[in-house]
N, C-alpha and C. Protein backbone atom coordinates (compact mmCIF):
# COMPACT_ATOMS: atom_id res chain seq x y z
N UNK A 1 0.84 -1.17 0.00
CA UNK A 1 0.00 0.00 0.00
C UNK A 1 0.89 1.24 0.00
N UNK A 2 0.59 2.25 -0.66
CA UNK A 2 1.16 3.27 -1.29
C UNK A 2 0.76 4.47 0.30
N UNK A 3 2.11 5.70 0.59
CA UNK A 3 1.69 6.24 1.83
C UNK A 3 0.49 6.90 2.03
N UNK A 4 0.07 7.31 0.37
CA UNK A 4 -1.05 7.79 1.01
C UNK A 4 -2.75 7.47 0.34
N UNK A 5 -2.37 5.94 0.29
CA UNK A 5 -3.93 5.10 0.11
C UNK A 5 -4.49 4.98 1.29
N UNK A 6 -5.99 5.29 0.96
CA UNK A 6 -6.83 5.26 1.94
C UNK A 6 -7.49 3.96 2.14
N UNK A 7 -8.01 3.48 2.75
CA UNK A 7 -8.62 1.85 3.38
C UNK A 7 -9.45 1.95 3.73
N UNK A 8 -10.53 2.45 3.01
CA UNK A 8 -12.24 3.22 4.02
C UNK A 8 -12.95 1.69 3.95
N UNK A 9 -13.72 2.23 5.59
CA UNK A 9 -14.61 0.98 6.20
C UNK A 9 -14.81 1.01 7.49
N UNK A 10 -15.13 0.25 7.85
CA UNK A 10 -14.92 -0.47 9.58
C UNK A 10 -14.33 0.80 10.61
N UNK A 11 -14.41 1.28 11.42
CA UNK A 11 -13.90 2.00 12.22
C UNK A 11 -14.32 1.20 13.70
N UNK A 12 -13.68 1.15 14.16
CA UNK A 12 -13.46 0.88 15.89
C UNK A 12 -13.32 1.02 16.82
N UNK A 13 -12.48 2.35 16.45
CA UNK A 13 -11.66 3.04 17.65
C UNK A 13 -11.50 4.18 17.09
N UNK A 14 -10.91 5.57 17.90
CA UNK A 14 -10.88 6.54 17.76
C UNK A 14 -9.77 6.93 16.95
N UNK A 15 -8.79 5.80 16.88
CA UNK A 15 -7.58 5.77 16.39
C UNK A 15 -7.73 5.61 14.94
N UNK A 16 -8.81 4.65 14.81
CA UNK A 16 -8.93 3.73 13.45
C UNK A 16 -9.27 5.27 12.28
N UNK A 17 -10.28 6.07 13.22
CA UNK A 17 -10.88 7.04 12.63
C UNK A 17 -10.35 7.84 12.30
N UNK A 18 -8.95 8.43 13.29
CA UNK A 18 -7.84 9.45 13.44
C UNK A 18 -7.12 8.74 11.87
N UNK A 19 -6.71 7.80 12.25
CA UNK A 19 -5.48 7.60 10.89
C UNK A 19 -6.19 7.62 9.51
N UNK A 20 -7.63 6.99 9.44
CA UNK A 20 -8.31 7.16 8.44
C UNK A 20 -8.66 8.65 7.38
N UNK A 21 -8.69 9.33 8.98
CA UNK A 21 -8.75 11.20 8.23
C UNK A 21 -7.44 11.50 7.84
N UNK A 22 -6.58 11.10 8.22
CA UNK A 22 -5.24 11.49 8.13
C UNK A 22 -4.71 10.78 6.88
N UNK A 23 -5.28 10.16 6.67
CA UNK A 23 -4.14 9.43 5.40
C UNK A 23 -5.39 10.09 4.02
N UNK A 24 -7.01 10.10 4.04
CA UNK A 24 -7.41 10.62 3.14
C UNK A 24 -7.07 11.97 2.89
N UNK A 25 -6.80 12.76 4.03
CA UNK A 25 -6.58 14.64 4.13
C UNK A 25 -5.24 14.81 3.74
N UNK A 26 -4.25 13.71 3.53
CA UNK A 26 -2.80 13.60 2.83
C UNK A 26 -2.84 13.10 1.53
N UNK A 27 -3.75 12.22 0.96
CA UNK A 27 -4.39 12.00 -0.16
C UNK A 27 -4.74 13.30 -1.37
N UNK A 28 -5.45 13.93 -0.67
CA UNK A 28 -5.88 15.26 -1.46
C UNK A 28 -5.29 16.31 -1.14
N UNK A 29 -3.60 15.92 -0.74
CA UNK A 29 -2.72 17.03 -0.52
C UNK A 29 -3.15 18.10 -0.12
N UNK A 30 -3.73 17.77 1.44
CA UNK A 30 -4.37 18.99 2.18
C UNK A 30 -3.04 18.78 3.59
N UNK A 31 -2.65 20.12 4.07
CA UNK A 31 -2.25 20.27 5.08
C UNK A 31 -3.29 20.40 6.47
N UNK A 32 -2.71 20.25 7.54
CA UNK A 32 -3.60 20.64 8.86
C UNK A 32 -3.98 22.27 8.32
N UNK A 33 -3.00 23.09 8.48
CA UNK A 33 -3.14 24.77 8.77
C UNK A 33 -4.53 24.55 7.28
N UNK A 34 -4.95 24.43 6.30
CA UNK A 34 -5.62 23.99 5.01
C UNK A 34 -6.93 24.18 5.54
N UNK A 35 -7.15 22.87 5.93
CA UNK A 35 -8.36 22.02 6.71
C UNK A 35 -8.72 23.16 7.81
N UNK A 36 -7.26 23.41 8.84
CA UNK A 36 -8.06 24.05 9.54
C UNK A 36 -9.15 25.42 9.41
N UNK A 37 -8.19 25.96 8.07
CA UNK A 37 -8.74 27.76 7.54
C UNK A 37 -10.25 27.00 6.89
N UNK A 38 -10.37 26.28 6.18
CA UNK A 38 -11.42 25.95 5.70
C UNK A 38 -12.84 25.35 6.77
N UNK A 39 -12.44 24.65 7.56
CA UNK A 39 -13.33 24.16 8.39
C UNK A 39 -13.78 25.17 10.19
N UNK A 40 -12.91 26.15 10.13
CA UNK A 40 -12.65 26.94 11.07
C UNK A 40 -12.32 26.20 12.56
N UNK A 41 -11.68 25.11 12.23
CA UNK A 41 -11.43 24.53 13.47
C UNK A 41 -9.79 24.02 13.81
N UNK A 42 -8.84 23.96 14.99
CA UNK A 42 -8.04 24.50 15.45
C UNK A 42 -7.06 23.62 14.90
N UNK A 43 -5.66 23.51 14.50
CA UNK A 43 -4.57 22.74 13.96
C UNK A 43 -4.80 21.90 15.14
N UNK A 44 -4.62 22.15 16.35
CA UNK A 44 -4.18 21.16 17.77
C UNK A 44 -5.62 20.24 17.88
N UNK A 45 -6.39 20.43 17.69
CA UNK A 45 -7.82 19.69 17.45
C UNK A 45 -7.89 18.49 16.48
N UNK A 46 -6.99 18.93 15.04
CA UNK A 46 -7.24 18.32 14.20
C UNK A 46 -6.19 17.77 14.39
N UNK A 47 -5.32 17.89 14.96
CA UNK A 47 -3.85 17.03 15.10
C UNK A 47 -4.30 15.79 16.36
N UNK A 48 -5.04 15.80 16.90
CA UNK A 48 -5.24 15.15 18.35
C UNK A 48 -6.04 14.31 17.63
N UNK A 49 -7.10 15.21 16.98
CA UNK A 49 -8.08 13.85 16.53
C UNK A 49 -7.37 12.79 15.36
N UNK A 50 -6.91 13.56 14.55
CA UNK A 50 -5.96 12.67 13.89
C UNK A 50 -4.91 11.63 14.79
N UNK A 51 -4.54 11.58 15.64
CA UNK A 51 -3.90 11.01 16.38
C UNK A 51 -4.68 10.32 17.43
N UNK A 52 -5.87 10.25 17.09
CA UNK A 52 -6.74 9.29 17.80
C UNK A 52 -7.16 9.62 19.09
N UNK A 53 -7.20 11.15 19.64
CA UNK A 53 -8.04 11.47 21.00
C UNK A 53 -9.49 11.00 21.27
N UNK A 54 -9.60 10.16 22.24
CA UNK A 54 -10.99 9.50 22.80
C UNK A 54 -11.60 10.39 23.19
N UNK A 55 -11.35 11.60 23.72
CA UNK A 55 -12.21 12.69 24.21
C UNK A 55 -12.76 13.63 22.86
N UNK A 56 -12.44 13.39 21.81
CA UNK A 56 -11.96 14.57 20.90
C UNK A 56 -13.69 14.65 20.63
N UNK A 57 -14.02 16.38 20.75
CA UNK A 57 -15.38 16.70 21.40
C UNK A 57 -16.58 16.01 19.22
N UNK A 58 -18.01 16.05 19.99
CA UNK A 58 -18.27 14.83 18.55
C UNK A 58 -18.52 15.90 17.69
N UNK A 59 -19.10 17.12 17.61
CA UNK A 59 -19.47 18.41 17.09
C UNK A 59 -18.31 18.27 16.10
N UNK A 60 -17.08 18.85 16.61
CA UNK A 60 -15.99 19.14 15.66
C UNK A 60 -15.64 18.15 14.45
N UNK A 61 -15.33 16.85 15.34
CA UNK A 61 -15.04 15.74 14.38
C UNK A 61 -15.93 15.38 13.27
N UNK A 62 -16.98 15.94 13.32
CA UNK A 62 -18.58 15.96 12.07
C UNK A 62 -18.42 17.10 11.62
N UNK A 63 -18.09 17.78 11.80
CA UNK A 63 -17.65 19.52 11.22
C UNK A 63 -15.99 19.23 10.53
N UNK A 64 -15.19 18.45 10.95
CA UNK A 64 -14.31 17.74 10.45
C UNK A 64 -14.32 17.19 9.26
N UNK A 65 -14.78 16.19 9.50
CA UNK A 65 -15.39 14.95 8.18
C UNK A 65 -15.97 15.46 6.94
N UNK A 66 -17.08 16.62 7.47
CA UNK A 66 -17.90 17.54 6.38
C UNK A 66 -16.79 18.29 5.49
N UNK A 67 -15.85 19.08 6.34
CA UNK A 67 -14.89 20.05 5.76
C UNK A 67 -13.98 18.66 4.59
N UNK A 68 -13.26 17.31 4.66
CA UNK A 68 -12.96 17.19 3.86
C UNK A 68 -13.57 16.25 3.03
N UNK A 69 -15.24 16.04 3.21
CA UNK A 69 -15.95 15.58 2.23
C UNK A 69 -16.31 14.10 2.72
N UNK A 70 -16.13 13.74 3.83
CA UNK A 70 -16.45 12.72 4.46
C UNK A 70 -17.84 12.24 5.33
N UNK A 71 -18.18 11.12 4.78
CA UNK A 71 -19.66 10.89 5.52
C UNK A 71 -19.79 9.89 6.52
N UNK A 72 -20.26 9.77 7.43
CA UNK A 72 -20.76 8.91 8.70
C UNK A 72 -21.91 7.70 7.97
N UNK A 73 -22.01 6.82 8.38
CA UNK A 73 -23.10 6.03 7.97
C UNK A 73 -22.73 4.71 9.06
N UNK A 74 -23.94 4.86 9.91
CA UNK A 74 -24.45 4.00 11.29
C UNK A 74 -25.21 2.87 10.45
N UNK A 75 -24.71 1.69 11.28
CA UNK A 75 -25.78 0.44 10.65
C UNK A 75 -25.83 -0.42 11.78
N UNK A 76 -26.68 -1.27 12.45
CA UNK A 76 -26.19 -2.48 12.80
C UNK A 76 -25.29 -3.33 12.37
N UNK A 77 -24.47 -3.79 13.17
CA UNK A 77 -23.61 -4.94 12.93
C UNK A 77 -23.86 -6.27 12.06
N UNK A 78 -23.14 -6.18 11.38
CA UNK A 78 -23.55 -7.20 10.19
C UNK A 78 -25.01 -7.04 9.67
N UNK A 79 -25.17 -5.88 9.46
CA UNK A 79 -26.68 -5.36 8.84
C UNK A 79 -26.18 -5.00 7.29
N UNK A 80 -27.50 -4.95 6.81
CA UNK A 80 -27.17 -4.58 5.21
C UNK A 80 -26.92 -3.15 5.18
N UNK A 81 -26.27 -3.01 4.03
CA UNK A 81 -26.26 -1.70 3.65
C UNK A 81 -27.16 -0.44 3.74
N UNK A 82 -27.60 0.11 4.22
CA UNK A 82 -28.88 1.38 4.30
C UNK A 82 -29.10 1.25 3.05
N UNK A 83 -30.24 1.80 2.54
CA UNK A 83 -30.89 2.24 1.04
C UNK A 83 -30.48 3.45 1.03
N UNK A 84 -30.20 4.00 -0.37
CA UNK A 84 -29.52 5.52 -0.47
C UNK A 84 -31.10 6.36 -0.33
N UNK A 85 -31.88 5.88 -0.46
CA UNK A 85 -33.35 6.33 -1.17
C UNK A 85 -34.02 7.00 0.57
N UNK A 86 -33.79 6.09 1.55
CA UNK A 86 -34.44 6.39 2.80
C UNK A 86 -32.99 6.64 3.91
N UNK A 87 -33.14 7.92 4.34
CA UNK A 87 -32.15 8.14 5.44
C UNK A 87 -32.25 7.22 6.80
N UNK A 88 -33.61 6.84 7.04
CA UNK A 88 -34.24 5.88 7.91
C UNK A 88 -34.71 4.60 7.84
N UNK A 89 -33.84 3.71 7.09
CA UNK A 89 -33.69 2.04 6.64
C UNK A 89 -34.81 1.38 7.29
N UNK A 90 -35.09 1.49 8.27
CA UNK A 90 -35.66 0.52 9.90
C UNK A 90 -36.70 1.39 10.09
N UNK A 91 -37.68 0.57 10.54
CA UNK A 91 -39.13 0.66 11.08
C UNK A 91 -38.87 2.11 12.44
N UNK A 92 -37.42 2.22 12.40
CA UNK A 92 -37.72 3.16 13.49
C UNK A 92 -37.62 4.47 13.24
N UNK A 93 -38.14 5.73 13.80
CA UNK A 93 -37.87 6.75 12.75
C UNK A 93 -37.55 7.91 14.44
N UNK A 94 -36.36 8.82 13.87
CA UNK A 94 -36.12 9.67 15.39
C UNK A 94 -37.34 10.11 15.97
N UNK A 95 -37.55 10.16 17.05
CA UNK A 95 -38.71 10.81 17.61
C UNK A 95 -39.74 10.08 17.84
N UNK A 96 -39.48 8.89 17.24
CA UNK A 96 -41.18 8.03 17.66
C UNK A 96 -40.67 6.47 17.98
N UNK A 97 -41.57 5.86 18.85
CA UNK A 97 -41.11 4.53 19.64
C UNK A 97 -41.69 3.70 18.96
């Protein structure tokens, strides 16, 4: 694997997530100081989370992801893929039991 191929998937850990931003945001030859002017959020933030901080607050790191084009997608474990068509796959919908 080449230094700066990305391996998107599976995340686990905060770490998994940290190196994952870090090797795509080196990919598209973006620096920290870059990311940070663009996303308005702090080099030492994005350096920590990149480096896998467990505390690293959840606001930013989604304000993160957004700034270099990155999306979240929650599933159950060994569940199928979501439908692109419904943001809400499952009988369950926010706000109602």
């Amino acid at each position: 694997m080449e230094k700066n191929d990305v391996s998107y998937g599976r995340i686990q850990s905060a770490g998994d997530l940290g190196r994952l931003v870090r090797a795509h945001r080196k990919g598209k030859g973006l620096t920290l100081e870059r990311v940070s002017g663009l996303g308005n959020l702090s080099t030492r933030f994005l350096s920590e989370f990149e480096r896998g901080k467990e505390t690293a607050e959840i606001g930013k790191v989604l304000k993160a992801l957004r700034t270099l084009g990155l999306d979240i997608i929650v599933q159950p474990r060994g569940g199928a893929t979501p439908s692109a068509h419904d943001p809400y796959p499952t009988k369950t919908r926010p706000g109602k039991s």
